[in-house]
C-alpha atoms as a PDB file:
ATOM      1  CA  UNK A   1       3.742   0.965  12.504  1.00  0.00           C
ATOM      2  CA  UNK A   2       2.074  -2.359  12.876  1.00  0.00           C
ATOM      3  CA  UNK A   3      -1.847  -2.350  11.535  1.00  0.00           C
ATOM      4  CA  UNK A   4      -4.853  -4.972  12.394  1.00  0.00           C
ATOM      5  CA  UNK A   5      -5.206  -6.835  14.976  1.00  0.00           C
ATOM      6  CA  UNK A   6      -2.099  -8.940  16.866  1.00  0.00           C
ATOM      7  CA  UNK A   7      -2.381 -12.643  17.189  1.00  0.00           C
ATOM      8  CA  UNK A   8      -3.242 -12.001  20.692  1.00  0.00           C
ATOM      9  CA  UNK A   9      -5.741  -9.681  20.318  1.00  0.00           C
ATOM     10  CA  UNK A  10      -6.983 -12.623  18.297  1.00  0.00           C
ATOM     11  CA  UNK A  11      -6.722 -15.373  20.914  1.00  0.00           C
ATOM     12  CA  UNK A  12      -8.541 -13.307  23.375  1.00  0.00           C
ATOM     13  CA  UNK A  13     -11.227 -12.020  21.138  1.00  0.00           C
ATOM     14  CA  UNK A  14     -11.556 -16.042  19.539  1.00  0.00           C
ATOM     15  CA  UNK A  15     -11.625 -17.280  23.898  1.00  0.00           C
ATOM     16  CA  UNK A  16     -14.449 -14.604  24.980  1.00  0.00           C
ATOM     17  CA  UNK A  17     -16.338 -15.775  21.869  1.00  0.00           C
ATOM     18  CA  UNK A  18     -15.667 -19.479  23.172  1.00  0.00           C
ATOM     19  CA  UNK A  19     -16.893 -18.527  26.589  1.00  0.00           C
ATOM     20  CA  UNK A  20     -20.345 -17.117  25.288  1.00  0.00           C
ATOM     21  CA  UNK A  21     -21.047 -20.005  22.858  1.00  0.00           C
ATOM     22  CA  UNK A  22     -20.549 -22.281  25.693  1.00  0.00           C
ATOM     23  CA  UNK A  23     -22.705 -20.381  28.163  1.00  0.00           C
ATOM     24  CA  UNK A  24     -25.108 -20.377  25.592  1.00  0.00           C
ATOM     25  CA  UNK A  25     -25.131 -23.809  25.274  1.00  0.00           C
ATOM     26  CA  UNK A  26     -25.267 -24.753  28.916  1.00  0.00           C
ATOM     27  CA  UNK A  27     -28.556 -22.903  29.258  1.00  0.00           C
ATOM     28  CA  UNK A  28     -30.233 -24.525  26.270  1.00  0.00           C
ATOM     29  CA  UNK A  29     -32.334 -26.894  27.360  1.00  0.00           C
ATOM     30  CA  UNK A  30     -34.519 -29.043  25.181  1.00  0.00           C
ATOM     31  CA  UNK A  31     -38.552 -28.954  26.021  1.00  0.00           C
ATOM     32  CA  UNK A  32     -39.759 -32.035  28.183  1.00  0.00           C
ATOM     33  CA  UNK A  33     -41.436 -34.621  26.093  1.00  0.00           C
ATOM     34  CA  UNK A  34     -40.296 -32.864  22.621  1.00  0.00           C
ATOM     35  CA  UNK A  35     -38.806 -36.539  20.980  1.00  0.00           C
ATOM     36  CA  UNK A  36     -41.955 -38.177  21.847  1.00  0.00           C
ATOM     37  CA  UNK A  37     -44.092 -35.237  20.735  1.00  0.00           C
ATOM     38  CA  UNK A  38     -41.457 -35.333  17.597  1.00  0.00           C
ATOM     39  CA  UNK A  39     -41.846 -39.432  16.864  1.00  0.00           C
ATOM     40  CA  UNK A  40     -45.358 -39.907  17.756  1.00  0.00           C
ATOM     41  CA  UNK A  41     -48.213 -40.573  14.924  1.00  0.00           C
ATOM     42  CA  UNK A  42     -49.938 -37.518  14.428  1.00  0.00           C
ATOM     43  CA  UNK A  43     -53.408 -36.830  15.946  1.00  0.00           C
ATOM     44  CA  UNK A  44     -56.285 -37.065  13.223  1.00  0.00           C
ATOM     45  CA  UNK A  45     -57.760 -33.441  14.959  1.00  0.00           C
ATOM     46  CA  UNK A  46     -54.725 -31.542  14.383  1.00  0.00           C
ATOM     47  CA  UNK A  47     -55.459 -32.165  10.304  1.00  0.00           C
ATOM     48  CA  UNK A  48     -52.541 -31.355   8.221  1.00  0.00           C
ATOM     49  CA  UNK A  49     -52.082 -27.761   8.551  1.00  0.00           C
ATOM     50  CA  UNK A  50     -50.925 -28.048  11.841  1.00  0.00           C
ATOM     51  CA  UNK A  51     -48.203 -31.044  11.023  1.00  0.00           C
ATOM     52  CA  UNK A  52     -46.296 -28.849   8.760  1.00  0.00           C
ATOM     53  CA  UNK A  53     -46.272 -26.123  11.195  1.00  0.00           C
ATOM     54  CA  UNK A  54     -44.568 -28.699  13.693  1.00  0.00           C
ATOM     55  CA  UNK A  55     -42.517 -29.956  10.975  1.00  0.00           C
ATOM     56  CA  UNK A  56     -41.317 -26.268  10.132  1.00  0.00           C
ATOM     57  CA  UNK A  57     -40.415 -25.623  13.664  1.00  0.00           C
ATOM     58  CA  UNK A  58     -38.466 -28.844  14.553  1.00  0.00           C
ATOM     59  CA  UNK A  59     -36.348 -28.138  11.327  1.00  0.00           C
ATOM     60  CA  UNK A  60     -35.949 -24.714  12.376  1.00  0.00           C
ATOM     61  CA  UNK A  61     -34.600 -25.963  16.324  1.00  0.00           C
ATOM     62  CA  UNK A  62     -32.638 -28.696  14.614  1.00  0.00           C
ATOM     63  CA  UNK A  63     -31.272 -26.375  12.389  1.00  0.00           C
ATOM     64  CA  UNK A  64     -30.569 -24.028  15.036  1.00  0.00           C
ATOM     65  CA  UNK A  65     -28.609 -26.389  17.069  1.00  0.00           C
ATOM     66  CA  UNK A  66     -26.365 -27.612  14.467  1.00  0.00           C
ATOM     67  CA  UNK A  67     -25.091 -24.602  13.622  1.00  0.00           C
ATOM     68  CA  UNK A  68     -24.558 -23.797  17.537  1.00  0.00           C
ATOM     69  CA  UNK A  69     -22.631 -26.972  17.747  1.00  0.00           C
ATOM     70  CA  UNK A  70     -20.648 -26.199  14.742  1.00  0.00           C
ATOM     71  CA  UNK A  71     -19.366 -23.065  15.879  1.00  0.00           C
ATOM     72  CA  UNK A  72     -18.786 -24.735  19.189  1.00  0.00           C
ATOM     73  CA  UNK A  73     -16.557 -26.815  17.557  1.00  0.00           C
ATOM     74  CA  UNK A  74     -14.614 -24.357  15.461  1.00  0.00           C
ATOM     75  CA  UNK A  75     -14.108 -22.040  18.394  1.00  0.00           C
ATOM     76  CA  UNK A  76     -12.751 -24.768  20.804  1.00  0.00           C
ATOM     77  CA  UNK A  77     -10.064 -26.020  18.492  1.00  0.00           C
ATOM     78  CA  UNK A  78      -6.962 -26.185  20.155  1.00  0.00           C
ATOM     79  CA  UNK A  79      -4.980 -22.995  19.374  1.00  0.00           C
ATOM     80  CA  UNK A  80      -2.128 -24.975  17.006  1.00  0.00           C
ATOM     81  CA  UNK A  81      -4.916 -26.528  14.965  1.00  0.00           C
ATOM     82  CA  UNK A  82      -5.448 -23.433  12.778  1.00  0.00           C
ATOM     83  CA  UNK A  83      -3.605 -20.892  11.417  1.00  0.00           C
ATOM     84  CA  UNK A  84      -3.657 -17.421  12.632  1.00  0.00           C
ATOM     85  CA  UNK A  85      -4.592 -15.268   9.907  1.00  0.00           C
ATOM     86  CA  UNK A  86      -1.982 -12.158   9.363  1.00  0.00           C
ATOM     87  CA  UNK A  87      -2.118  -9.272   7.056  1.00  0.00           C
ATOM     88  CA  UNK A  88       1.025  -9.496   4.260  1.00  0.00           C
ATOM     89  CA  UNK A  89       3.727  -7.006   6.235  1.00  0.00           C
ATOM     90  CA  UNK A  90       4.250  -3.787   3.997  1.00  0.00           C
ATOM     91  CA  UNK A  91       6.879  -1.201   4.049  1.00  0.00           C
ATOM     92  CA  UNK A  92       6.460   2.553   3.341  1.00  0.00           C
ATOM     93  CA  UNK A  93       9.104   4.094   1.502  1.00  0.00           C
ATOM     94  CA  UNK A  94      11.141   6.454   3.122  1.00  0.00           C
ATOM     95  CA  UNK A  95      13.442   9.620   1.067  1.00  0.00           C
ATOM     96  CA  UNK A  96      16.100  10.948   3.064  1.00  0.00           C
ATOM     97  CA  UNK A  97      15.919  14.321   1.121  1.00  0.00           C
ATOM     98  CA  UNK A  98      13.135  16.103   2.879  1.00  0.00           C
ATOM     99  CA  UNK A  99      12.741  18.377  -0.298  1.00  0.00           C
ATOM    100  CA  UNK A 100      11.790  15.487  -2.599  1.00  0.00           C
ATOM    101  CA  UNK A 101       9.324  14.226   0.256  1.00  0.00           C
ATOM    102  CA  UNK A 102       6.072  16.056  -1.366  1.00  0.00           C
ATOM    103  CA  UNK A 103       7.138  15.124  -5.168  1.00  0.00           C
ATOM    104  CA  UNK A 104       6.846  12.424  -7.635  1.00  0.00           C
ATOM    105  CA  UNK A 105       9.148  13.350  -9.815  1.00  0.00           C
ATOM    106  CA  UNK A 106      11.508  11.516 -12.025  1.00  0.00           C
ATOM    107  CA  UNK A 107      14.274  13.624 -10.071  1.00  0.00           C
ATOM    108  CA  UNK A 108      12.589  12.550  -6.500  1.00  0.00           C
ATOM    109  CA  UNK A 109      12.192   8.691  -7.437  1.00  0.00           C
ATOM    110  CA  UNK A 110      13.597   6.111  -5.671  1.00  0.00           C
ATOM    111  CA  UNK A 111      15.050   2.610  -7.508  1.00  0.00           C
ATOM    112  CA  UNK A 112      13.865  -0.831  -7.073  1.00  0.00           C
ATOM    113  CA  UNK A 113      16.688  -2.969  -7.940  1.00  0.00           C
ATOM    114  CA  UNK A 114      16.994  -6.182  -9.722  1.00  0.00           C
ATOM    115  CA  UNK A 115      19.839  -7.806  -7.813  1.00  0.00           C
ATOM    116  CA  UNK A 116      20.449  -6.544  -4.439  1.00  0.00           C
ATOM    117  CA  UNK A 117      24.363  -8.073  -4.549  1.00  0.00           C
ATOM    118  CA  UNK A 118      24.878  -5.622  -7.658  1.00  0.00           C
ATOM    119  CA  UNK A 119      25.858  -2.440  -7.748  1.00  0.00           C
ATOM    120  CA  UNK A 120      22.806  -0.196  -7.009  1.00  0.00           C
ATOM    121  CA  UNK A 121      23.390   2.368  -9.714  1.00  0.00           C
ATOM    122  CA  UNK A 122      24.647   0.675 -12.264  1.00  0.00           C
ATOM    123  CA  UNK A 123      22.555   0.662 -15.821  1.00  0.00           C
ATOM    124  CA  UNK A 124      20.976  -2.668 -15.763  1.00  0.00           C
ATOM    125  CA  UNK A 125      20.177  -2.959 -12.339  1.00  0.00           C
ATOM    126  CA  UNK A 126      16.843  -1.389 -12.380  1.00  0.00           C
ATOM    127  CA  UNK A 127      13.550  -2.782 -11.784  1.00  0.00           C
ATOM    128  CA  UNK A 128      11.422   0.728 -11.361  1.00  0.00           C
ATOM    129  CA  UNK A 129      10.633   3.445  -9.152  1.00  0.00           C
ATOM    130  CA  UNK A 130       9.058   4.221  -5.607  1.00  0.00           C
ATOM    131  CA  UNK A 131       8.150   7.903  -4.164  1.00  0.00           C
ATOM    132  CA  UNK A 132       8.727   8.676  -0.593  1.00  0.00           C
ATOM    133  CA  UNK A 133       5.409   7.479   1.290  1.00  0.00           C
ATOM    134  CA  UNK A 134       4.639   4.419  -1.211  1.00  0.00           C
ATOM    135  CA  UNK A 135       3.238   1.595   0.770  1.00  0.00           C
ATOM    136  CA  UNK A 136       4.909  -1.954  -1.068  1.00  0.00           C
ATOM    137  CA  UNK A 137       3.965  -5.396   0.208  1.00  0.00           C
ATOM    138  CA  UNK A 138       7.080  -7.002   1.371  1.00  0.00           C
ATOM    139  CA  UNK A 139       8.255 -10.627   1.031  1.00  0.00           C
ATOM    140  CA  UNK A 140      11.372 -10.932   2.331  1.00  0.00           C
ATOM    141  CA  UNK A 141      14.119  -9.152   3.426  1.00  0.00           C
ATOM    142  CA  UNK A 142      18.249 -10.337   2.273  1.00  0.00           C
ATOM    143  CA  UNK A 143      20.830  -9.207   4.835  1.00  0.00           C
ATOM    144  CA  UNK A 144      23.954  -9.652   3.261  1.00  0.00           C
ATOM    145  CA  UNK A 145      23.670  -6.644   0.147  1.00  0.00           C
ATOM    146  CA  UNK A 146      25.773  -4.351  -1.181  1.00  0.00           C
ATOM    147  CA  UNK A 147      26.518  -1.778   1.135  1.00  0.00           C
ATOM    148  CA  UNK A 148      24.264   1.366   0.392  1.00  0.00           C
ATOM    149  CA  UNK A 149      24.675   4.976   1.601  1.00  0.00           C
ATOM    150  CA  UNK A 150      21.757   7.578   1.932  1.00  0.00           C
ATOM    151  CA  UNK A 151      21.733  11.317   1.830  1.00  0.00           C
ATOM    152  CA  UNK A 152      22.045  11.956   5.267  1.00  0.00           C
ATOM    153  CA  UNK A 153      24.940   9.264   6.123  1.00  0.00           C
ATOM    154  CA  UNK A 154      22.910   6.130   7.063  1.00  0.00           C
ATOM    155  CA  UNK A 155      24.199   2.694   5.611  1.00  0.00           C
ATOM    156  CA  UNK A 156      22.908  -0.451   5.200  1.00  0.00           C
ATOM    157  CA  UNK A 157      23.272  -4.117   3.603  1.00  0.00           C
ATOM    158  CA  UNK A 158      19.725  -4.909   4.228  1.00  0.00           C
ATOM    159  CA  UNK A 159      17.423  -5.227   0.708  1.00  0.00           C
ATOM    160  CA  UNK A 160      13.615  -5.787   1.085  1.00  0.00           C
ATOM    161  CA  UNK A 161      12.010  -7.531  -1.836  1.00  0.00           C
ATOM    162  CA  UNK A 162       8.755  -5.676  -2.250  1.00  0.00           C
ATOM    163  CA  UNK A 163       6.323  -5.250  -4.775  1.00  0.00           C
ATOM    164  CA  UNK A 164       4.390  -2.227  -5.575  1.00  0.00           C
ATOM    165  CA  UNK A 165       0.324  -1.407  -6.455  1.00  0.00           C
ATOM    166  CA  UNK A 166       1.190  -1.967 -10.245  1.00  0.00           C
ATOM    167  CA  UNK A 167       2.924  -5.558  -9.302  1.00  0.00           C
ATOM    168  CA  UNK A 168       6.724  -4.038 -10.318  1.00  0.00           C
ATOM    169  CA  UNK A 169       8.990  -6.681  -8.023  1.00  0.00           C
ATOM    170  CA  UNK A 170      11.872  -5.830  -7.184  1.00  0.00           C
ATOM    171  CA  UNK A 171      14.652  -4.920  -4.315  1.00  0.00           C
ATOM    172  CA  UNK A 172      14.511  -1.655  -1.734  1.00  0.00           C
ATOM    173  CA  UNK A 173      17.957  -0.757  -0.074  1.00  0.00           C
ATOM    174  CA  UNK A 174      17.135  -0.987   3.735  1.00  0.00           C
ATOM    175  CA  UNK A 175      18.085   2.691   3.845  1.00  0.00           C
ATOM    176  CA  UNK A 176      15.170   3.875   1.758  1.00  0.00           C
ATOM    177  CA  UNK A 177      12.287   2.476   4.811  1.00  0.00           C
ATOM    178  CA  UNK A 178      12.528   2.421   7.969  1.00  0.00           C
ATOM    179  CA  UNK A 179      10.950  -0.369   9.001  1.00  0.00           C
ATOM    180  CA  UNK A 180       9.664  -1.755  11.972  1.00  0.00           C
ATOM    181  CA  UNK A 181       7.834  -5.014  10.919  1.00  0.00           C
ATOM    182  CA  UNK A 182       9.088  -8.436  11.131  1.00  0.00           C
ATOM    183  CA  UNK A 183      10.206  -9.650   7.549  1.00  0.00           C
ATOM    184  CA  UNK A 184      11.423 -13.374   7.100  1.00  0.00           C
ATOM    185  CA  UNK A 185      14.770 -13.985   5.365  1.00  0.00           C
ATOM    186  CA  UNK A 186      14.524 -14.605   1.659  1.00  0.00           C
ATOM    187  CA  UNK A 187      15.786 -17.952   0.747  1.00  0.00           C
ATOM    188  CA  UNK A 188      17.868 -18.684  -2.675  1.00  0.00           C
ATOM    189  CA  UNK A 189      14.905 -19.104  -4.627  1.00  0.00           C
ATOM    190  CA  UNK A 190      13.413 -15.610  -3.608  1.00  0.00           C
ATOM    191  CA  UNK A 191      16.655 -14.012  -4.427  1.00  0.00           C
ATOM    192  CA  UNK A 192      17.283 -14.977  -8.165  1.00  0.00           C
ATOM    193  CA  UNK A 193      13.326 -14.470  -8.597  1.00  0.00           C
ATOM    194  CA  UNK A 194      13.822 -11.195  -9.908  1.00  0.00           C
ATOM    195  CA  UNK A 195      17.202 -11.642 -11.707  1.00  0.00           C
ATOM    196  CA  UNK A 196      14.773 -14.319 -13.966  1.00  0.00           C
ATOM    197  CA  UNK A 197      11.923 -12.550 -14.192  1.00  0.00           C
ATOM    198  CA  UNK A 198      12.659  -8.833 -15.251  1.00  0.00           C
END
């Protein structure tokens, strides 16, 4: 299940917000006579009271119009020129026994592995445990694993490299998620991270 907002969501939120701003713009129109009135030497009546009230409000318009231009300018950045913001993808954790959905038990846990070419059970291969449910940030996913089988017959060579709440890295068999977000392929780097860390 995707979450937030989609990049073109985004764009079309970012161009109405464009389109206001610029309306808003075209109808401001500056007072006739307001440089002169701005520039000239003050009158010797108006005392000087009444200059810093002047002063105060010319600021305030010139202040005003700065930051309308400003966010002119942001908004009407071509689209390439900034990066769309999107959340990190997560994965929730999925347990093919449907008894062991409700429980966080040693006996219901699911392993994180530290290599995701190694054998999944074997001794030294752990990194921790996930319960059915836990949401883990995802960085990337390896394609090529060993082969793992669930409970209820479903296989996979997929391995996500995930991290949980408490910052445990490590690797979760495709066959433990069912995922439907996009995850980029981990490069060689990414997969001897956790063979160097843990």
């Amino acid at each position: 299940m995707r979450s937030g907002w989609s990049s073109d969501d985004l764009t079309d939120t970012a161009a109405a917000l464009r389109e206001r701003l610029l309306a808003a713009d075209r109808e401001i129109t500056v007072p006739a006579g307001l440089f002169e009135r701005v520039t000239a030497a003050p009158a010797a009546a108006g005392g000087p009271g009444r200059r810093h009230r002047t002063a105060g409000w010319v600021v305030a318009a010139v202040v005003a119009v700065c930051v309308l231009a400003i966010g002119c300018r942001l908004l009407i950045r071509p689209p390439g020129s900034q990066a769309a913001v999107r959340p990190a993808p997560t994965l929730t954790v999925y347990n093919a026994e449907a008894p062991c959905r409700a429980l966080r038990t040693m006996e219901c846990a699911l392993r994180l592995a530290r290599d995701p070419h190694g054998r999944y059970a074997a001794a030294g291969n752990g990194a921790g445990e996930v319960w059915h449910g836990d949401r883990l940030g995802v960085t990337c996913v390896v394609t090529d694993g060993t082969l793992v089988l669930d409970e209820s017959g479903i296989t996979s060579r997929r391995w996500y490299l995930v991290a949980t709440a408490a910052g445990v890295r490590g690797w979760l068999p495709g066959v433990r998620t069912r995922n439907t977000t996009p995850v980029p392929d981990c490069d060689a780097a990414q997969e001897r991270s956790t063979l160097q860390v843990m």
